[in-house]
Protein backbone atom coordinates (compact mmCIF):
# COMPACT_ATOMS: atom_id res chain seq x y z
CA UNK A 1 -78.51 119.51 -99.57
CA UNK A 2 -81.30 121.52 -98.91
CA UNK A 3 -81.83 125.78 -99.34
CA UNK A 4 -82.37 128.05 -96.45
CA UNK A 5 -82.99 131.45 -96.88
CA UNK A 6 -81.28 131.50 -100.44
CA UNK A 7 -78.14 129.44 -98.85
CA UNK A 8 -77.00 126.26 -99.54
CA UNK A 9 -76.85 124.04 -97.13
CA UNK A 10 -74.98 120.55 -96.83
CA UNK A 11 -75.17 118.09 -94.21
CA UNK A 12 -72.55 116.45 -92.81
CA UNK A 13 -73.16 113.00 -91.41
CA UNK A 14 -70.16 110.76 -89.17
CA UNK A 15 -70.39 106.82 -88.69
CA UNK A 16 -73.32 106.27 -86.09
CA UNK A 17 -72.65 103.56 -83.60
CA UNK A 18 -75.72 101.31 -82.58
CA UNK A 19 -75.54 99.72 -79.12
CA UNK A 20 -77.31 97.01 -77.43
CA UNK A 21 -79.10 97.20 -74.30
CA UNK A 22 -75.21 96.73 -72.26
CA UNK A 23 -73.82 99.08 -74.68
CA UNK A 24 -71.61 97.07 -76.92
CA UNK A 25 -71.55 98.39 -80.32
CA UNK A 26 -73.48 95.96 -82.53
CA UNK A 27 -73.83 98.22 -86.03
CA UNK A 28 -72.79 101.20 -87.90
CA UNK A 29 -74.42 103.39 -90.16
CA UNK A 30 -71.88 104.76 -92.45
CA UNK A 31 -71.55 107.85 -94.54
CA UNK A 32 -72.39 106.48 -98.26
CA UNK A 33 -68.64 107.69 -99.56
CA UNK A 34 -67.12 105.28 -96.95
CA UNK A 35 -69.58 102.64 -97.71
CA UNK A 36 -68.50 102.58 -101.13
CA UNK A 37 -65.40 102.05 -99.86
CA UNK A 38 -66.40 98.44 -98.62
CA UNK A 39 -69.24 97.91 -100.12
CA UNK A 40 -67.22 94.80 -102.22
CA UNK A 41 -66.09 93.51 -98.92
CA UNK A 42 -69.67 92.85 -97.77
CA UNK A 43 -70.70 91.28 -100.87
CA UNK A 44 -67.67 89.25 -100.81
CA UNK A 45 -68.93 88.31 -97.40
CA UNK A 46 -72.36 87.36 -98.32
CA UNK A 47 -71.37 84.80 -100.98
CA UNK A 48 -68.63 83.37 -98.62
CA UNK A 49 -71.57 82.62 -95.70
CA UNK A 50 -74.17 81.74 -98.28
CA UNK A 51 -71.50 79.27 -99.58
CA UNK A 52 -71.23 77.54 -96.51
CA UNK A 53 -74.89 77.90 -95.65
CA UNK A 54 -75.23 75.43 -98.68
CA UNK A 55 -72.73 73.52 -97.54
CA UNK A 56 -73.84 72.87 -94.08
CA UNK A 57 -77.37 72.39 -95.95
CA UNK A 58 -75.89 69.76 -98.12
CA UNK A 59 -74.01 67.93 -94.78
CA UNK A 60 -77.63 66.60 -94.06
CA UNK A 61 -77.73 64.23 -97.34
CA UNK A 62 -74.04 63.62 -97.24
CA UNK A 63 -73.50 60.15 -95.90
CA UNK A 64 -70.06 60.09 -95.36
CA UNK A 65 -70.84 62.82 -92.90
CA UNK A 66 -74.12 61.05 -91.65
CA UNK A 67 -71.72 57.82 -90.84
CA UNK A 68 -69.15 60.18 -89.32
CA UNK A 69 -71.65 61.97 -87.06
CA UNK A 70 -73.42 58.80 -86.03
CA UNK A 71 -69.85 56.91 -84.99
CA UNK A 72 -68.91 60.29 -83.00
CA UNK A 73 -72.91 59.90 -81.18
CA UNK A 74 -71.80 56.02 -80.39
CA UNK A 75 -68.69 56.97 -79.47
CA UNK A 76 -69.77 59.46 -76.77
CA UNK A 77 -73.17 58.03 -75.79
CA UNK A 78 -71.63 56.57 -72.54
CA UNK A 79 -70.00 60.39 -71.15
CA UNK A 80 -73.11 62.06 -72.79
CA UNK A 81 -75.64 59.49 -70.24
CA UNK A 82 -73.61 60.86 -66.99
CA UNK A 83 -74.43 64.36 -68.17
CA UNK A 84 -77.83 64.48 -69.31
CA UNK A 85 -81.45 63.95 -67.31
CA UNK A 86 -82.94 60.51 -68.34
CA UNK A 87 -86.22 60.87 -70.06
């Protein structure tokens, strides 16, 4: 709030959409009473991708999934040769 001319004066701010350069919304800026609002939602977010970032992370030393991954490359080596330049 600011004072004008012994008045009080409050602003009002509305959700701001941010476009990208084709015009599809890709944020919002939210009034803080309706970020409140969500604010759990988010965090709950956060620790549910930076669970499976660690997860994903932890794929690399995994060697069931090495053994796995390495049996799928075999497997498709022959289709993946059409499809590909040669070095």
């Amino acid at each position: 709030m600011s004072e004008r001319g012994g008045m009080m004066l409050q602003a009002t701010l509305s959700r701001q959409f941010i476009n990208d350069t084709q015009g599809r919304p890709i944020a919002v800026i939210l009034p803080i009473e309706e970020y409140a609002r969500i604010e759990h939602i988010l965090e709950e977010h956060d620790q549910k991708e930076a669970r499976q970032l660690r997860e994903m992370e932890s794929a690399a030393n995994d060697p069931l999934f090495l053994a796995d991954l390495e049996e799928t490359m075999t497997a498709y080596e022959t289709i993946d040769a059409e499809w590909w330049e040669r070095a």
